[in-house]
PDBML (XML) file of the C-alpha atoms, coordinates in Angstrom:
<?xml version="1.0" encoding="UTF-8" ?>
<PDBx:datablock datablockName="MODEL"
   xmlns:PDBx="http://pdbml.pdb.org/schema/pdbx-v50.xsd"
   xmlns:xsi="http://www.w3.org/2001/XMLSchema-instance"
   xsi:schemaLocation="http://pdbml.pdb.org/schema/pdbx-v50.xsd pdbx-v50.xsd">
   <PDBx:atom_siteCategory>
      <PDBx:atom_site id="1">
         <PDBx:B_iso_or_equiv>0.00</PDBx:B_iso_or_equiv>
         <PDBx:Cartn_x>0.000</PDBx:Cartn_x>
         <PDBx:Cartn_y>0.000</PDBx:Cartn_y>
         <PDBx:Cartn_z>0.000</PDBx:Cartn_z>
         <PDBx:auth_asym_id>A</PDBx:auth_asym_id>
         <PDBx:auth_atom_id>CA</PDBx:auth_atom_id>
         <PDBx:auth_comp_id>UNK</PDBx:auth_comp_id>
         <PDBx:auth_seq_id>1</PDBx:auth_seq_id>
         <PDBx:group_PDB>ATOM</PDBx:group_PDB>
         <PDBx:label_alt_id xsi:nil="true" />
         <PDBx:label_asym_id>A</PDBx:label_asym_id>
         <PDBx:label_atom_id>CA</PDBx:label_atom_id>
         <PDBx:label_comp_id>UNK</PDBx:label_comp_id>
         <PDBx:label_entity_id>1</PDBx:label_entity_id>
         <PDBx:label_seq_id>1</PDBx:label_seq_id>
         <PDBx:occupancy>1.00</PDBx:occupancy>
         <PDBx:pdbx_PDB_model_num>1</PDBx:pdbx_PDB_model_num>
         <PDBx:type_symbol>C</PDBx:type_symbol>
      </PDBx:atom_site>
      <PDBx:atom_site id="2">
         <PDBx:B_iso_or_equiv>0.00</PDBx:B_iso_or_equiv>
         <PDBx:Cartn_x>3.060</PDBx:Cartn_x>
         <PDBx:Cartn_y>2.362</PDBx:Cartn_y>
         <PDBx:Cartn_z>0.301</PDBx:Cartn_z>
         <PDBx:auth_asym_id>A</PDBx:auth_asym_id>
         <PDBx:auth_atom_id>CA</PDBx:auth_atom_id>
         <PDBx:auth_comp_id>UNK</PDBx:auth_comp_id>
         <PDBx:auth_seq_id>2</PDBx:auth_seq_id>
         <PDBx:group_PDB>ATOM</PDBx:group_PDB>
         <PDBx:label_alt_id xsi:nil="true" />
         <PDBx:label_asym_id>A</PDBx:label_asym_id>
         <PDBx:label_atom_id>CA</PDBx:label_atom_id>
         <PDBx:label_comp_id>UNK</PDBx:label_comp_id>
         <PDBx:label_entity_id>1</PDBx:label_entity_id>
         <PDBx:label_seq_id>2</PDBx:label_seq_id>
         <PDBx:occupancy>1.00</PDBx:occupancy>
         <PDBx:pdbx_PDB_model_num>1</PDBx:pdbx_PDB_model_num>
         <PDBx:type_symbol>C</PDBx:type_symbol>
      </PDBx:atom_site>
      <PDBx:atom_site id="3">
         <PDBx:B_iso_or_equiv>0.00</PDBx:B_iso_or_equiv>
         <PDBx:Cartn_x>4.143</PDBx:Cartn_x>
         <PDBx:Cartn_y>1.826</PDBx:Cartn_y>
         <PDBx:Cartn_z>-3.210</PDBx:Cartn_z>
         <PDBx:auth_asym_id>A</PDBx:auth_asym_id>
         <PDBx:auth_atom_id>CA</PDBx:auth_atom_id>
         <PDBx:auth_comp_id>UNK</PDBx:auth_comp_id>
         <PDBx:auth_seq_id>3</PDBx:auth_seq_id>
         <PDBx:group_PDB>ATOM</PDBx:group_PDB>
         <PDBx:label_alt_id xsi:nil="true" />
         <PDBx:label_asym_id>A</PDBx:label_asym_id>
         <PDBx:label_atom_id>CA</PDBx:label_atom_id>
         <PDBx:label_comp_id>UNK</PDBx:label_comp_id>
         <PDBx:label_entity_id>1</PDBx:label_entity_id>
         <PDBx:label_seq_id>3</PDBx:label_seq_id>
         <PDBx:occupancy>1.00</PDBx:occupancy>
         <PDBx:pdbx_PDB_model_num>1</PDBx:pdbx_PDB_model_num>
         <PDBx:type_symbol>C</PDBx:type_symbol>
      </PDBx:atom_site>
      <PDBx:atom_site id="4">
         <PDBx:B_iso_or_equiv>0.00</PDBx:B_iso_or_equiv>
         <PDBx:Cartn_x>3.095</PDBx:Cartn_x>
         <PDBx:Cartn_y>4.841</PDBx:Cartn_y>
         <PDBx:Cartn_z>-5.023</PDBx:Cartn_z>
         <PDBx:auth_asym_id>A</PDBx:auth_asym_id>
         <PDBx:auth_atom_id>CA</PDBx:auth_atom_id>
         <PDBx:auth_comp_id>UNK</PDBx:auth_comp_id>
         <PDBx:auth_seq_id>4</PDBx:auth_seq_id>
         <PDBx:group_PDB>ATOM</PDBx:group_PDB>
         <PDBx:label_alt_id xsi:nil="true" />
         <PDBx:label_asym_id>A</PDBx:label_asym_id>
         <PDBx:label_atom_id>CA</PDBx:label_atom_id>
         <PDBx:label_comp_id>UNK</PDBx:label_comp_id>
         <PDBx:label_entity_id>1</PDBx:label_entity_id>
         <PDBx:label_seq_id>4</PDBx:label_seq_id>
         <PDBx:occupancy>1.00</PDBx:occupancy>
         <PDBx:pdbx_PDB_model_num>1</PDBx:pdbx_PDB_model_num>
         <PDBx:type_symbol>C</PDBx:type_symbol>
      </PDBx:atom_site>
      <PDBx:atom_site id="5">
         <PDBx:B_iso_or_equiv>0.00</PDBx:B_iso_or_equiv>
         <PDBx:Cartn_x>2.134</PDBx:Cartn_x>
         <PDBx:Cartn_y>3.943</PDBx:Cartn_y>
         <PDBx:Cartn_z>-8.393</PDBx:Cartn_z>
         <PDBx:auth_asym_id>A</PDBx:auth_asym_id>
         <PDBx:auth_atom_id>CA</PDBx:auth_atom_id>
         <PDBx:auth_comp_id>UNK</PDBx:auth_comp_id>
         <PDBx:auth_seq_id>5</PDBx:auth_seq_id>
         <PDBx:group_PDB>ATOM</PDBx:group_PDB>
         <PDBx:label_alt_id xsi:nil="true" />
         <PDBx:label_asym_id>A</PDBx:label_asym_id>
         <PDBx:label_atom_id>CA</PDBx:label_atom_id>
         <PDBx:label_comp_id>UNK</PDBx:label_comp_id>
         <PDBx:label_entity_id>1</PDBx:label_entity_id>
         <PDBx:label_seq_id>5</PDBx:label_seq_id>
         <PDBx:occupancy>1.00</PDBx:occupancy>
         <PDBx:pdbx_PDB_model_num>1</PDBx:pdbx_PDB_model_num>
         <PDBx:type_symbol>C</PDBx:type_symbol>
      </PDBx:atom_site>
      <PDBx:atom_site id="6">
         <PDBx:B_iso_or_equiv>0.00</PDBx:B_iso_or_equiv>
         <PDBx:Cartn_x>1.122</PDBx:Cartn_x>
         <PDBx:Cartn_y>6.233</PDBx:Cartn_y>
         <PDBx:Cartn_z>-11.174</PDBx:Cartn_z>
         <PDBx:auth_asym_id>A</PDBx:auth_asym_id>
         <PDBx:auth_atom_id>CA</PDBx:auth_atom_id>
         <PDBx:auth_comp_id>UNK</PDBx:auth_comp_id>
         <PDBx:auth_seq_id>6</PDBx:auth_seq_id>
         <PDBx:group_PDB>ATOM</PDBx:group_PDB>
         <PDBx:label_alt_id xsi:nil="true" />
         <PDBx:label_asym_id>A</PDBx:label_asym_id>
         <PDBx:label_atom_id>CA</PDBx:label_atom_id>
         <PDBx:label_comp_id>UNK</PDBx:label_comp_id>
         <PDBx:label_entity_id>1</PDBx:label_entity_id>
         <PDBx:label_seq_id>6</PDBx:label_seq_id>
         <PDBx:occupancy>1.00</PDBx:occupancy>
         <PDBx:pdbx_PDB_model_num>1</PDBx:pdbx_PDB_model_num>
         <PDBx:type_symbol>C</PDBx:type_symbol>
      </PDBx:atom_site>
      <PDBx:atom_site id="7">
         <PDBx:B_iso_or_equiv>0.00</PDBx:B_iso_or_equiv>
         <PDBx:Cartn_x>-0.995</PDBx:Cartn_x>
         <PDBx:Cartn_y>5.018</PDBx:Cartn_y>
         <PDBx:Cartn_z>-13.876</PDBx:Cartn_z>
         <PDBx:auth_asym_id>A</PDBx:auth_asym_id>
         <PDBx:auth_atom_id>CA</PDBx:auth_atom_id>
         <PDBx:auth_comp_id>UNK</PDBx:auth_comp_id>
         <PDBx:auth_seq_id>7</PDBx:auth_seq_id>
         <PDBx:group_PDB>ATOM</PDBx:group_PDB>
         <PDBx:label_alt_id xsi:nil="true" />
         <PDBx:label_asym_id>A</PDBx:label_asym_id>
         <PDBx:label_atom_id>CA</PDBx:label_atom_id>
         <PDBx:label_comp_id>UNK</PDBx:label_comp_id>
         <PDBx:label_entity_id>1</PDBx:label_entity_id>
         <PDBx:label_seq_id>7</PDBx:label_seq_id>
         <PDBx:occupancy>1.00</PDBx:occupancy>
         <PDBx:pdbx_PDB_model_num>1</PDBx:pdbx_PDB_model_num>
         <PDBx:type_symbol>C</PDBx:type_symbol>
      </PDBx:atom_site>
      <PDBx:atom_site id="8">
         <PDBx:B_iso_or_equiv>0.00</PDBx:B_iso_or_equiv>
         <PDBx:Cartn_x>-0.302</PDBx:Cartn_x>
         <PDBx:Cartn_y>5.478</PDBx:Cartn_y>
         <PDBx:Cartn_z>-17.500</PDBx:Cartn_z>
         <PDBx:auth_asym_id>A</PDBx:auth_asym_id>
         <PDBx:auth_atom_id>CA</PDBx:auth_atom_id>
         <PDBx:auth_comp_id>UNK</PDBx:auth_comp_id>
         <PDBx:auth_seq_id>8</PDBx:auth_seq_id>
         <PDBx:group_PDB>ATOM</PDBx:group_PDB>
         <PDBx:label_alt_id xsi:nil="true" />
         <PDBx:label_asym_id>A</PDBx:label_asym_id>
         <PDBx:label_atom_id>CA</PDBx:label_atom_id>
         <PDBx:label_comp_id>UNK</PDBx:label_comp_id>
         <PDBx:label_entity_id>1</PDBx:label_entity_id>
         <PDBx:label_seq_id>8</PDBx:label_seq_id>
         <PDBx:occupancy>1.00</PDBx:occupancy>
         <PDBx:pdbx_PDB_model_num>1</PDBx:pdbx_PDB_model_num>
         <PDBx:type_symbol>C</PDBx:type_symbol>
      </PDBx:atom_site>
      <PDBx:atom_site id="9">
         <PDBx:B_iso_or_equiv>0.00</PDBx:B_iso_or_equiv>
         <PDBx:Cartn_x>-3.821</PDBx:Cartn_x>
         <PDBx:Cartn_y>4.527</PDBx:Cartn_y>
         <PDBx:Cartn_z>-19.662</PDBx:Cartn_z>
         <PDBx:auth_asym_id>A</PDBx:auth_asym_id>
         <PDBx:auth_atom_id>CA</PDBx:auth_atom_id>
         <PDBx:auth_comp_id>UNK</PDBx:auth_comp_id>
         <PDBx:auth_seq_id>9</PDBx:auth_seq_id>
         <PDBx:group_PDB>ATOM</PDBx:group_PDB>
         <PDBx:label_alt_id xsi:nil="true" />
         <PDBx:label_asym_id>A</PDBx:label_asym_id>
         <PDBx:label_atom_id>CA</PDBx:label_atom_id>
         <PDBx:label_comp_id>UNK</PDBx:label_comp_id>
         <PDBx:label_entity_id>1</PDBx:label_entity_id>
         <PDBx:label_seq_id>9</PDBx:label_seq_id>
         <PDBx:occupancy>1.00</PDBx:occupancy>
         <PDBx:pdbx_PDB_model_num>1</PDBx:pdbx_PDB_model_num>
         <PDBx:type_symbol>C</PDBx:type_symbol>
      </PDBx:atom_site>
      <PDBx:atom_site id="10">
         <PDBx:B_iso_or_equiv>0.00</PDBx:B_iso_or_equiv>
         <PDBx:Cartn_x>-4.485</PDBx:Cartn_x>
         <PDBx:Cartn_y>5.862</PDBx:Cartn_y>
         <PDBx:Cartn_z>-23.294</PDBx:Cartn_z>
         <PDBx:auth_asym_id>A</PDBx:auth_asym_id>
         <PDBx:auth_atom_id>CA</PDBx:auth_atom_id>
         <PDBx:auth_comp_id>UNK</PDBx:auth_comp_id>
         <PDBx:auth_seq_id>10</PDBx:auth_seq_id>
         <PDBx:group_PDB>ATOM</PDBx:group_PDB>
         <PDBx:label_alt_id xsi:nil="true" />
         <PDBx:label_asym_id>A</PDBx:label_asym_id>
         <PDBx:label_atom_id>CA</PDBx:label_atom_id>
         <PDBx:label_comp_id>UNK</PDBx:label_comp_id>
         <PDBx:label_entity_id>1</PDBx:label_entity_id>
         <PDBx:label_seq_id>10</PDBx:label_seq_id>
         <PDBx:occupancy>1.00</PDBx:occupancy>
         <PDBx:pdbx_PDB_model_num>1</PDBx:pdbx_PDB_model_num>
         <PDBx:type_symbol>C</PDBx:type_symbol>
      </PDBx:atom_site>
      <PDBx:atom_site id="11">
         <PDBx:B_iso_or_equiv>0.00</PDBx:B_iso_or_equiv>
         <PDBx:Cartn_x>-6.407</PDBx:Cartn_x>
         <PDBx:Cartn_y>9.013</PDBx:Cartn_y>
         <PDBx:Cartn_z>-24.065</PDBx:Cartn_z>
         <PDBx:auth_asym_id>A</PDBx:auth_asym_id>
         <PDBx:auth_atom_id>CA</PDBx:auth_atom_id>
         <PDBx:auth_comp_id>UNK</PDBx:auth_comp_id>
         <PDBx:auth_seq_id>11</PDBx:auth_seq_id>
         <PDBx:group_PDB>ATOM</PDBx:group_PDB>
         <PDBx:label_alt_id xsi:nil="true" />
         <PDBx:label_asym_id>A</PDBx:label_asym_id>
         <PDBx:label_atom_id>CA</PDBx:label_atom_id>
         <PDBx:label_comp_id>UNK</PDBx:label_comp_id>
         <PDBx:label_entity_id>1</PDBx:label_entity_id>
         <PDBx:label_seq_id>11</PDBx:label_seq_id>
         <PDBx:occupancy>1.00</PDBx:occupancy>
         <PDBx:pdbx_PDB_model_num>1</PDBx:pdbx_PDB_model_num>
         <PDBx:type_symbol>C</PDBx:type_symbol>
      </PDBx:atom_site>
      <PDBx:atom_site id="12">
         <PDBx:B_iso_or_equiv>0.00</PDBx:B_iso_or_equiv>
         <PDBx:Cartn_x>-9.722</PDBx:Cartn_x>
         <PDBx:Cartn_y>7.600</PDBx:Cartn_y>
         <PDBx:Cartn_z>-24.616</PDBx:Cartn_z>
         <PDBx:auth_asym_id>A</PDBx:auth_asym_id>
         <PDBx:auth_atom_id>CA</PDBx:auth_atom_id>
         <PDBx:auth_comp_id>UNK</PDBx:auth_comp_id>
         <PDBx:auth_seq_id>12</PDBx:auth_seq_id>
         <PDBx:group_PDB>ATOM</PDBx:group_PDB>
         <PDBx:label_alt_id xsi:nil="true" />
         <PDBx:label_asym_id>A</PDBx:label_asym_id>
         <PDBx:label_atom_id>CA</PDBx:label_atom_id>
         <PDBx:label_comp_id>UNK</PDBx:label_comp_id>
         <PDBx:label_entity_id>1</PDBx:label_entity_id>
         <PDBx:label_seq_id>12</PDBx:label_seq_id>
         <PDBx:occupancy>1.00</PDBx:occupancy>
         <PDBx:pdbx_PDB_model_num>1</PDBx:pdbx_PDB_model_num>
         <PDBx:type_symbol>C</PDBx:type_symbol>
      </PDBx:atom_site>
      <PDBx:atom_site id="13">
         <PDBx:B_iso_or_equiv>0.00</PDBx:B_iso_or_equiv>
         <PDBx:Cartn_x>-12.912</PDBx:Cartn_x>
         <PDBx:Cartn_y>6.537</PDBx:Cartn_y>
         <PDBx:Cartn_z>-22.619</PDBx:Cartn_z>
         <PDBx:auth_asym_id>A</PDBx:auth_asym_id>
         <PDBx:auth_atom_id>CA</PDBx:auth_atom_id>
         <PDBx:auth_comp_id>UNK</PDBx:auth_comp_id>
         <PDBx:auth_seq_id>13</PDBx:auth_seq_id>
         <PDBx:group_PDB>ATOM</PDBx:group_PDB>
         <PDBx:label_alt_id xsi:nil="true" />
         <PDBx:label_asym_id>A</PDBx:label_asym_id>
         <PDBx:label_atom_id>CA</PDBx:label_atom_id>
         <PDBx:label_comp_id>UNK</PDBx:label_comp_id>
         <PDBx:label_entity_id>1</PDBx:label_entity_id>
         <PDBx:label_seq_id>13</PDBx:label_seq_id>
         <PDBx:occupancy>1.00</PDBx:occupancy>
         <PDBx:pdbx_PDB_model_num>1</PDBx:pdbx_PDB_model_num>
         <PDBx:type_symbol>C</PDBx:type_symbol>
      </PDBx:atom_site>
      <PDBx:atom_site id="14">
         <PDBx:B_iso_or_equiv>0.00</PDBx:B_iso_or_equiv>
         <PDBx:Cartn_x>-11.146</PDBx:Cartn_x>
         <PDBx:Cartn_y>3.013</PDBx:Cartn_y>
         <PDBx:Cartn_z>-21.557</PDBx:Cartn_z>
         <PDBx:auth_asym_id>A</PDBx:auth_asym_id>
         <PDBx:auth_atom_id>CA</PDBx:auth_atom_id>
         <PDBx:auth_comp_id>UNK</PDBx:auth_comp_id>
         <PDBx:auth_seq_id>14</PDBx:auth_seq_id>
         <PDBx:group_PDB>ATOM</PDBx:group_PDB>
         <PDBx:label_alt_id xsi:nil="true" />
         <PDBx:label_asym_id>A</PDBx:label_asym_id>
         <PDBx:label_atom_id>CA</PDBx:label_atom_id>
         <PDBx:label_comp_id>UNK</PDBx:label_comp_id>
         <PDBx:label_entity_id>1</PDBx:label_entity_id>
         <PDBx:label_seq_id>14</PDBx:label_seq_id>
         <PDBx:occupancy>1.00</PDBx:occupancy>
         <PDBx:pdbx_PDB_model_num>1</PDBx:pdbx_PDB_model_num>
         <PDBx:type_symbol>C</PDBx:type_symbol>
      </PDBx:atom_site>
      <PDBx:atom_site id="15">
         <PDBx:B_iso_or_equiv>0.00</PDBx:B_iso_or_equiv>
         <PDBx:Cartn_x>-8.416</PDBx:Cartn_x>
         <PDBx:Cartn_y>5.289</PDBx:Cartn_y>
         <PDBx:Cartn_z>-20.432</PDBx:Cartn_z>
         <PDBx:auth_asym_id>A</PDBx:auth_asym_id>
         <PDBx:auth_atom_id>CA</PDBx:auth_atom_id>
         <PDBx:auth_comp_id>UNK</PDBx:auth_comp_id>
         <PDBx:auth_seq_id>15</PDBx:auth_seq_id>
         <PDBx:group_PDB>ATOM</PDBx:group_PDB>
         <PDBx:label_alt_id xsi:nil="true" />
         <PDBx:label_asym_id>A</PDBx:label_asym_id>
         <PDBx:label_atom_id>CA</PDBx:label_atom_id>
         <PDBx:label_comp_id>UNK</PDBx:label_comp_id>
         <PDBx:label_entity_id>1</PDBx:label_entity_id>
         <PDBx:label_seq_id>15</PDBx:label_seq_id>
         <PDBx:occupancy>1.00</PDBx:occupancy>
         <PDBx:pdbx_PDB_model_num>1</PDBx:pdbx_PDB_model_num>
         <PDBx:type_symbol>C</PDBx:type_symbol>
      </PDBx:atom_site>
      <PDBx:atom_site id="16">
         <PDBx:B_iso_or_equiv>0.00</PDBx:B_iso_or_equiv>
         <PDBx:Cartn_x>-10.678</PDBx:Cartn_x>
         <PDBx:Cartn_y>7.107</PDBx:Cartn_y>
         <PDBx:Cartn_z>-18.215</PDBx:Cartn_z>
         <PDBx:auth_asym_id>A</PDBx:auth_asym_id>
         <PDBx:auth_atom_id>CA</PDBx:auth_atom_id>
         <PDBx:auth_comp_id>UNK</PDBx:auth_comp_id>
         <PDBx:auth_seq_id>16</PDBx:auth_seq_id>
         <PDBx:group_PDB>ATOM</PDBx:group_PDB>
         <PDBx:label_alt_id xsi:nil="true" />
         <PDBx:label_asym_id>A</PDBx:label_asym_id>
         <PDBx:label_atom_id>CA</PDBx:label_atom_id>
         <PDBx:label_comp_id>UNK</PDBx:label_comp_id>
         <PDBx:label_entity_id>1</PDBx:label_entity_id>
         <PDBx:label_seq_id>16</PDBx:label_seq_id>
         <PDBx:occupancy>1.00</PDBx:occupancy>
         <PDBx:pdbx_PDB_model_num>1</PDBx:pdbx_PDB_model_num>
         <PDBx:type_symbol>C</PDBx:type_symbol>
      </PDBx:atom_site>
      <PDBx:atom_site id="17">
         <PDBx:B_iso_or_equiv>0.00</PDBx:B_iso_or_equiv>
         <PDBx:Cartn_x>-12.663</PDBx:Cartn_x>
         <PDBx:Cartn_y>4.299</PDBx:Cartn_y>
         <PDBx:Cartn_z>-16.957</PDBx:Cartn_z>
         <PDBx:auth_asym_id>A</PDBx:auth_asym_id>
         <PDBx:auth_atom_id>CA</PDBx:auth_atom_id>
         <PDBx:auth_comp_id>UNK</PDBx:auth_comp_id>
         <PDBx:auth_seq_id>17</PDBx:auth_seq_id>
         <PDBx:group_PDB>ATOM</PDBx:group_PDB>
         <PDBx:label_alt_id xsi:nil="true" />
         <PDBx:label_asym_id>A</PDBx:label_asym_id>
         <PDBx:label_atom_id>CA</PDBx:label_atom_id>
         <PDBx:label_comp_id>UNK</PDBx:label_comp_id>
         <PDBx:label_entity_id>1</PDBx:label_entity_id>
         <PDBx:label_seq_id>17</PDBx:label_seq_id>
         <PDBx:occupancy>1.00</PDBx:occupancy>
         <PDBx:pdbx_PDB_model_num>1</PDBx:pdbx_PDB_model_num>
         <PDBx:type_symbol>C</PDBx:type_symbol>
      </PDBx:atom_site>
      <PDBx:atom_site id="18">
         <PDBx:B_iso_or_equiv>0.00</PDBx:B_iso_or_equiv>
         <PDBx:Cartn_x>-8.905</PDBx:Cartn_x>
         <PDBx:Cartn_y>3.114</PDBx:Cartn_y>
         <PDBx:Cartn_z>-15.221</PDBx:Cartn_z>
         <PDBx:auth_asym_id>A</PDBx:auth_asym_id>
         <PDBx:auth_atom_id>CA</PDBx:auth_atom_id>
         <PDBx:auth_comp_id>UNK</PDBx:auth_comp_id>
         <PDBx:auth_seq_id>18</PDBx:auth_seq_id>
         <PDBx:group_PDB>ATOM</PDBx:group_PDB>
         <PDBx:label_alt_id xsi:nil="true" />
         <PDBx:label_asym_id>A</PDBx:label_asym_id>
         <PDBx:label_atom_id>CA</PDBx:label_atom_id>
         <PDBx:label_comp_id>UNK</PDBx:label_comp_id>
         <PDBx:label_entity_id>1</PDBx:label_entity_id>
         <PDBx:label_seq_id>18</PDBx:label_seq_id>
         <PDBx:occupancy>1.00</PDBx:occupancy>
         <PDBx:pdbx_PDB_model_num>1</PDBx:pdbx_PDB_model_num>
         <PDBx:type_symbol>C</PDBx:type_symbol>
      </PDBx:atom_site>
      <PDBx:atom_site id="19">
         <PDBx:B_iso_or_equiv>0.00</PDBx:B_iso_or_equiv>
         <PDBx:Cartn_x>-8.470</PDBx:Cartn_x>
         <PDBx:Cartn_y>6.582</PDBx:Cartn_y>
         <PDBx:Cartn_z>-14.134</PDBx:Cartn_z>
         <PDBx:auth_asym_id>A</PDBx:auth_asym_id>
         <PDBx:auth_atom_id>CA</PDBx:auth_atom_id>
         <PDBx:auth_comp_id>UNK</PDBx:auth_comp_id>
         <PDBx:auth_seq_id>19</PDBx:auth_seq_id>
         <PDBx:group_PDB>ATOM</PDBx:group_PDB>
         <PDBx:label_alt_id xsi:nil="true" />
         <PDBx:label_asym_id>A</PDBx:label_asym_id>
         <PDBx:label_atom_id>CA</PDBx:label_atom_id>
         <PDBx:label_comp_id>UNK</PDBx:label_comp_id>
         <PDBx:label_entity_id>1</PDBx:label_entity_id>
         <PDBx:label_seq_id>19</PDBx:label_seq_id>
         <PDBx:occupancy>1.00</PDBx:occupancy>
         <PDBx:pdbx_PDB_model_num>1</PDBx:pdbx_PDB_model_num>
         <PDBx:type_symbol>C</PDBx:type_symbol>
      </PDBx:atom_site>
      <PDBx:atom_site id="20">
         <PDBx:B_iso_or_equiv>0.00</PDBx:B_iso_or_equiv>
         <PDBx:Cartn_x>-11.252</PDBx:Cartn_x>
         <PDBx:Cartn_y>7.227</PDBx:Cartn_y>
         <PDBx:Cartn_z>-12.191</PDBx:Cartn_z>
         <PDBx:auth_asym_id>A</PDBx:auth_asym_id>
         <PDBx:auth_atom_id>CA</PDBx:auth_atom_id>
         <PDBx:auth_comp_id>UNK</PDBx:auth_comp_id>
         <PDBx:auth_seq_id>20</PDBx:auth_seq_id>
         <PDBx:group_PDB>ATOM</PDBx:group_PDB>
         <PDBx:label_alt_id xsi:nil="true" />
         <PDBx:label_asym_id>A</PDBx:label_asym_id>
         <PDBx:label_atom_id>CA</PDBx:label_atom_id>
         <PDBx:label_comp_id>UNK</PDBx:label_comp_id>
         <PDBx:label_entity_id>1</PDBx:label_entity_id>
         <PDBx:label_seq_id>20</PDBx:label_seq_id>
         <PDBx:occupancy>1.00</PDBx:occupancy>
         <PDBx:pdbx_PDB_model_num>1</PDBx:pdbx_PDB_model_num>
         <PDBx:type_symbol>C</PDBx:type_symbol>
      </PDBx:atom_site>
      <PDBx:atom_site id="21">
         <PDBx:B_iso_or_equiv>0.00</PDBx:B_iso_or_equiv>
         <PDBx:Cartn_x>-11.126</PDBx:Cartn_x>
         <PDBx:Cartn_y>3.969</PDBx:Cartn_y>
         <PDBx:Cartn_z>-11.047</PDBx:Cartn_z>
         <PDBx:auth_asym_id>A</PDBx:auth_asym_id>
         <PDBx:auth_atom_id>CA</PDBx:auth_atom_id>
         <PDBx:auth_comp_id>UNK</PDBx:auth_comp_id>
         <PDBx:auth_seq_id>21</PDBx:auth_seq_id>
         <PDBx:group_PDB>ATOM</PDBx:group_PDB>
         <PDBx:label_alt_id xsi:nil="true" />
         <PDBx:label_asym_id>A</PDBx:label_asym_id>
         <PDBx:label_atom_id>CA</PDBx:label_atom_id>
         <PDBx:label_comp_id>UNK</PDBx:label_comp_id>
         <PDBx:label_entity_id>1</PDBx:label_entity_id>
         <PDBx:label_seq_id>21</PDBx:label_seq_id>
         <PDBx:occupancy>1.00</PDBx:occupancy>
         <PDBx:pdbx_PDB_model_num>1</PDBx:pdbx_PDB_model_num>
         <PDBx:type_symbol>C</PDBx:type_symbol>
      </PDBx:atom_site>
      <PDBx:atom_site id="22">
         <PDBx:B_iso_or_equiv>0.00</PDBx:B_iso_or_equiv>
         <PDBx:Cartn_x>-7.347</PDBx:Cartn_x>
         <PDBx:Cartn_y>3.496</PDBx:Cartn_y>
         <PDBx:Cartn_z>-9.856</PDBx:Cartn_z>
         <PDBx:auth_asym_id>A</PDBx:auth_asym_id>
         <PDBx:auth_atom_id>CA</PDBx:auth_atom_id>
         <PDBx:auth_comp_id>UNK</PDBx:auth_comp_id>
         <PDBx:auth_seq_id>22</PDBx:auth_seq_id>
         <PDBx:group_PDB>ATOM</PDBx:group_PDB>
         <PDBx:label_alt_id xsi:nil="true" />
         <PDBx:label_asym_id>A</PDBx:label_asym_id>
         <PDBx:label_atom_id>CA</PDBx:label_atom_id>
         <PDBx:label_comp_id>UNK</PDBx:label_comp_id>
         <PDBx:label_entity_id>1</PDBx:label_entity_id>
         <PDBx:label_seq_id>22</PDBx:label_seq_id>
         <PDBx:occupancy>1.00</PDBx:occupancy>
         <PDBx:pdbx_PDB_model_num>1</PDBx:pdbx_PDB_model_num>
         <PDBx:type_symbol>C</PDBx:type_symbol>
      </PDBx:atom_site>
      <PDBx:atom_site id="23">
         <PDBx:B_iso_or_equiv>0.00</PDBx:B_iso_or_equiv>
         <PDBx:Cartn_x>-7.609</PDBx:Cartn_x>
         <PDBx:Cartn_y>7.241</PDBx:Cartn_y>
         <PDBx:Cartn_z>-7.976</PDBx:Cartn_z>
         <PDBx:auth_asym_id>A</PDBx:auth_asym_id>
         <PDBx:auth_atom_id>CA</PDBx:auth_atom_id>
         <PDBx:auth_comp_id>UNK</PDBx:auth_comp_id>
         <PDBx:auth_seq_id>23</PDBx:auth_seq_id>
         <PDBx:group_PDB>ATOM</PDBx:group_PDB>
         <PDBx:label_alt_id xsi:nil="true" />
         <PDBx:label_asym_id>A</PDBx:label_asym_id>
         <PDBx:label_atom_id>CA</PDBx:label_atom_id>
         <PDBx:label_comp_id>UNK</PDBx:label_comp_id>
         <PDBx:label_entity_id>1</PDBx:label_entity_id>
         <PDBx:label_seq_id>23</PDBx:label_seq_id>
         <PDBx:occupancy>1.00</PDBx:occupancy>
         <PDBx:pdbx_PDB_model_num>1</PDBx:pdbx_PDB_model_num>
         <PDBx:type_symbol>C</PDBx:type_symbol>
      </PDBx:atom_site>
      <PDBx:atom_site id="24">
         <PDBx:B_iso_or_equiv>0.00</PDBx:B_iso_or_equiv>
         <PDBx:Cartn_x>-10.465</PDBx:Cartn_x>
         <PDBx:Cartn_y>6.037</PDBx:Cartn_y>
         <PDBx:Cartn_z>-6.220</PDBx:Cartn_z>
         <PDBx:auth_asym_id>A</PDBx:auth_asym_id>
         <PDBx:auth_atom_id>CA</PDBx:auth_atom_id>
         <PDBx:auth_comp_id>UNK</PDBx:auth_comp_id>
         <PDBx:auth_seq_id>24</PDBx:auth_seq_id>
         <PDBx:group_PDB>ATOM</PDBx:group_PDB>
         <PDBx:label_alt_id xsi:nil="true" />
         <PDBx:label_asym_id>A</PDBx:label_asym_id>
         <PDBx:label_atom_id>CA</PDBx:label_atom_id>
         <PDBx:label_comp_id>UNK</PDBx:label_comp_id>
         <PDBx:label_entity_id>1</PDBx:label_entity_id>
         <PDBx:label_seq_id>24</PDBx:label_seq_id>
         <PDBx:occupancy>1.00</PDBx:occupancy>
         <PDBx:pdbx_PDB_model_num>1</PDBx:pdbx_PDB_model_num>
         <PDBx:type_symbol>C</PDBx:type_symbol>
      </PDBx:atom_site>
   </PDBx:atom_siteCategory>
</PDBx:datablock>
């Protein structure tokens, strides 16, 4: 849980879908 991991999706609506989801 301390790794901090940024996530690198495409620019599209799949893209946001991880997004929203992996902030959350």
């Amino acid at each position: 849980p301390n790794l901090n991991i940024v996530l690198m999706p495409r620019l599209n609506s799949k893209g946001a879908a991880v997004v929203l989801q992996g902030l959350n």
